[in-house]
Protein backbone atom coordinates (compact mmCIF):
# COMPACT_ATOMS: atom_id res chain seq x y z
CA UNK A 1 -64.22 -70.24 179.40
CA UNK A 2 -65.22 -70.14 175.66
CA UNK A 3 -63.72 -67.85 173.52
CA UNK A 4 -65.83 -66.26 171.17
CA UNK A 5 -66.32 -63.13 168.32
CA UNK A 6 -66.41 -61.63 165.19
CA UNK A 7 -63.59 -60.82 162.90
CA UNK A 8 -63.08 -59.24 159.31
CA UNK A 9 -60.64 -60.23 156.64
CA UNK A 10 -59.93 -59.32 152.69
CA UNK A 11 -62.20 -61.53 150.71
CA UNK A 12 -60.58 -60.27 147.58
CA UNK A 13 -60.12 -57.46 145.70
CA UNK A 14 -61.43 -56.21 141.88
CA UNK A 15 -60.52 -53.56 139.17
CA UNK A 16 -63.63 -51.35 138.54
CA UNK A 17 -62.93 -50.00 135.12
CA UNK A 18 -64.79 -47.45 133.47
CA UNK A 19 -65.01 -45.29 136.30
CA UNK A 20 -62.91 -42.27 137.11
CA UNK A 21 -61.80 -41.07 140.81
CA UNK A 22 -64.10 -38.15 142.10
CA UNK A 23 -61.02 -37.10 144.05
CA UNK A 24 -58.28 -37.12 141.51
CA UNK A 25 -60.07 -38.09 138.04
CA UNK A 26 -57.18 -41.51 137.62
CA UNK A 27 -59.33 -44.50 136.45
CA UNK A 28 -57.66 -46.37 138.76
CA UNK A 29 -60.71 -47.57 140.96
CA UNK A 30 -60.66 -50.89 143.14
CA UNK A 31 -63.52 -52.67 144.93
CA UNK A 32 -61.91 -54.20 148.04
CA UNK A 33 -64.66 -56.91 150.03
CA UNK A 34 -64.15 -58.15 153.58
CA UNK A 35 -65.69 -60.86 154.94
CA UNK A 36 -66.84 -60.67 158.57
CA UNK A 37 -67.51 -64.03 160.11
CA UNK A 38 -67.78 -65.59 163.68
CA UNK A 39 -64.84 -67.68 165.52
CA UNK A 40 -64.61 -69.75 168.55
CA UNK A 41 -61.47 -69.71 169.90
CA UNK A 42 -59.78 -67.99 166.88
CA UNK A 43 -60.90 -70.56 164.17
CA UNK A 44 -62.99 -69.00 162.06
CA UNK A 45 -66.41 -70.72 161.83
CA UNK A 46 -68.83 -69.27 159.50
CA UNK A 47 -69.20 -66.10 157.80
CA UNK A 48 -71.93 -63.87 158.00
CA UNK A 49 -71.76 -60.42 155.85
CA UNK A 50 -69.48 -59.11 153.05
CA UNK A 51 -68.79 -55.46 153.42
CA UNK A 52 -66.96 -53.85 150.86
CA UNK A 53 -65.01 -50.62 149.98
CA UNK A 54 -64.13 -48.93 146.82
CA UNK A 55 -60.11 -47.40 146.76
CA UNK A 56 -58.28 -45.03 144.48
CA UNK A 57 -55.52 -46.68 143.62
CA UNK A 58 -53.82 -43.20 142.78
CA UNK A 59 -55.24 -40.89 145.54
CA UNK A 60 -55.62 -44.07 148.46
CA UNK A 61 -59.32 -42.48 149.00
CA UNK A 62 -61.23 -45.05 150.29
CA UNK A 63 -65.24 -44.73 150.52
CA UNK A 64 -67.60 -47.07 151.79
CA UNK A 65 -71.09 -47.65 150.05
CA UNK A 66 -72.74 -45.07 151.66
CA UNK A 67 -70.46 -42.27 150.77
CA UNK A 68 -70.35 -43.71 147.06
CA UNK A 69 -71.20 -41.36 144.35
CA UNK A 70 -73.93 -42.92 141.96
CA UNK A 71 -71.39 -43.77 139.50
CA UNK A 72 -70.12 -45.97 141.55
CA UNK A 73 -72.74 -48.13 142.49
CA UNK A 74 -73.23 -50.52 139.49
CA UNK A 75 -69.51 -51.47 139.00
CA UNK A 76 -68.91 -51.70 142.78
CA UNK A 77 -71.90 -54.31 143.50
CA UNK A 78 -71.08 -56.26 140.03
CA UNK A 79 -67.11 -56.17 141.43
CA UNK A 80 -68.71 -57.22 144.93
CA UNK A 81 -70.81 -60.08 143.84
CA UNK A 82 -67.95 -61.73 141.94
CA UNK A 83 -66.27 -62.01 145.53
CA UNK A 84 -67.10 -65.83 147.23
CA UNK A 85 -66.76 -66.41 150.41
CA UNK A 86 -63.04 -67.71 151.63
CA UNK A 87 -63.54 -71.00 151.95
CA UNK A 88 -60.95 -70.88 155.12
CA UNK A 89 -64.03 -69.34 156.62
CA UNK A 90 -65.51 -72.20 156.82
CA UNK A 91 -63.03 -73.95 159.03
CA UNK A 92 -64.99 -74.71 162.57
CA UNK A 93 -68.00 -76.07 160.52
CA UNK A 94 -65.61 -78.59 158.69
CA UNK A 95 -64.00 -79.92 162.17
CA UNK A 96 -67.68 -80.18 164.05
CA UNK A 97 -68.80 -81.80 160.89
CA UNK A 98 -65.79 -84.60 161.06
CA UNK A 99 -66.40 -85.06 164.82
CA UNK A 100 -70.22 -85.64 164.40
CA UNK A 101 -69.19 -87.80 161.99
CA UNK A 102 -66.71 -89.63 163.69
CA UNK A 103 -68.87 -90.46 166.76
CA UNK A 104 -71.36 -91.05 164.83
CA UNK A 105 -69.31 -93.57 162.98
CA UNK A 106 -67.83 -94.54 166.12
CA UNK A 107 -71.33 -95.92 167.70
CA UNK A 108 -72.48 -97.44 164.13
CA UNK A 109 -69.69 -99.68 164.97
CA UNK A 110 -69.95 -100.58 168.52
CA UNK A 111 -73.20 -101.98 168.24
């Protein structure tokens, strides 16, 4: 039985400055990213969408993209973009890349 799905987890976070709260008018904004990726058996093996958030760091309100007033939409992508992928993400590629490798290696030097 192979264990398989999806899973989210906080890329990283960054200060939007320059715009104010709708909610509670604190220029206190965050852009918080997630990175959704695929695992097999729990080890994470490749990512495949960033989805992102902005949060009030005064008033906790949280709104995704959709629900984003205009002003919002400039600092959040720029904030969003400067987000990379966790490279921890990348974990099940790295081990089936060392055990192609290996057998690979492994009949190179039988014959």
């Amino acid at each position: 039985m192979i264990f398989f799905g999806t899973k989210a987890s906080l890329a990283g976070t960054r200060p939007m400055p320059g715009v104010t709260c709708a909610n509670c008018g604190h220029d206190a904004l965050t852009a918080a990213v997630y990175s959704q990726y695929f695992h097999i058996y729990w080890i994470p093996t490749f990512p495949f969408k960033r989805r992102g958030m902005s949060v009030c760091s005064f008033c906790k309100q949280a709104l995704e993209p959709a629900e984003m007033p205009a002003q919002y939409r400039a600092p959040f992508e720029a904030a969003q973009a400067s987000v990379g992928r966790p490279l921890k993400h990348f974990t099940g590629l790295f081990i089936i890349g060392a055990l192609v490798l290996i057998l690979m290696l492994s009949a190179l030097f039988r014959s």
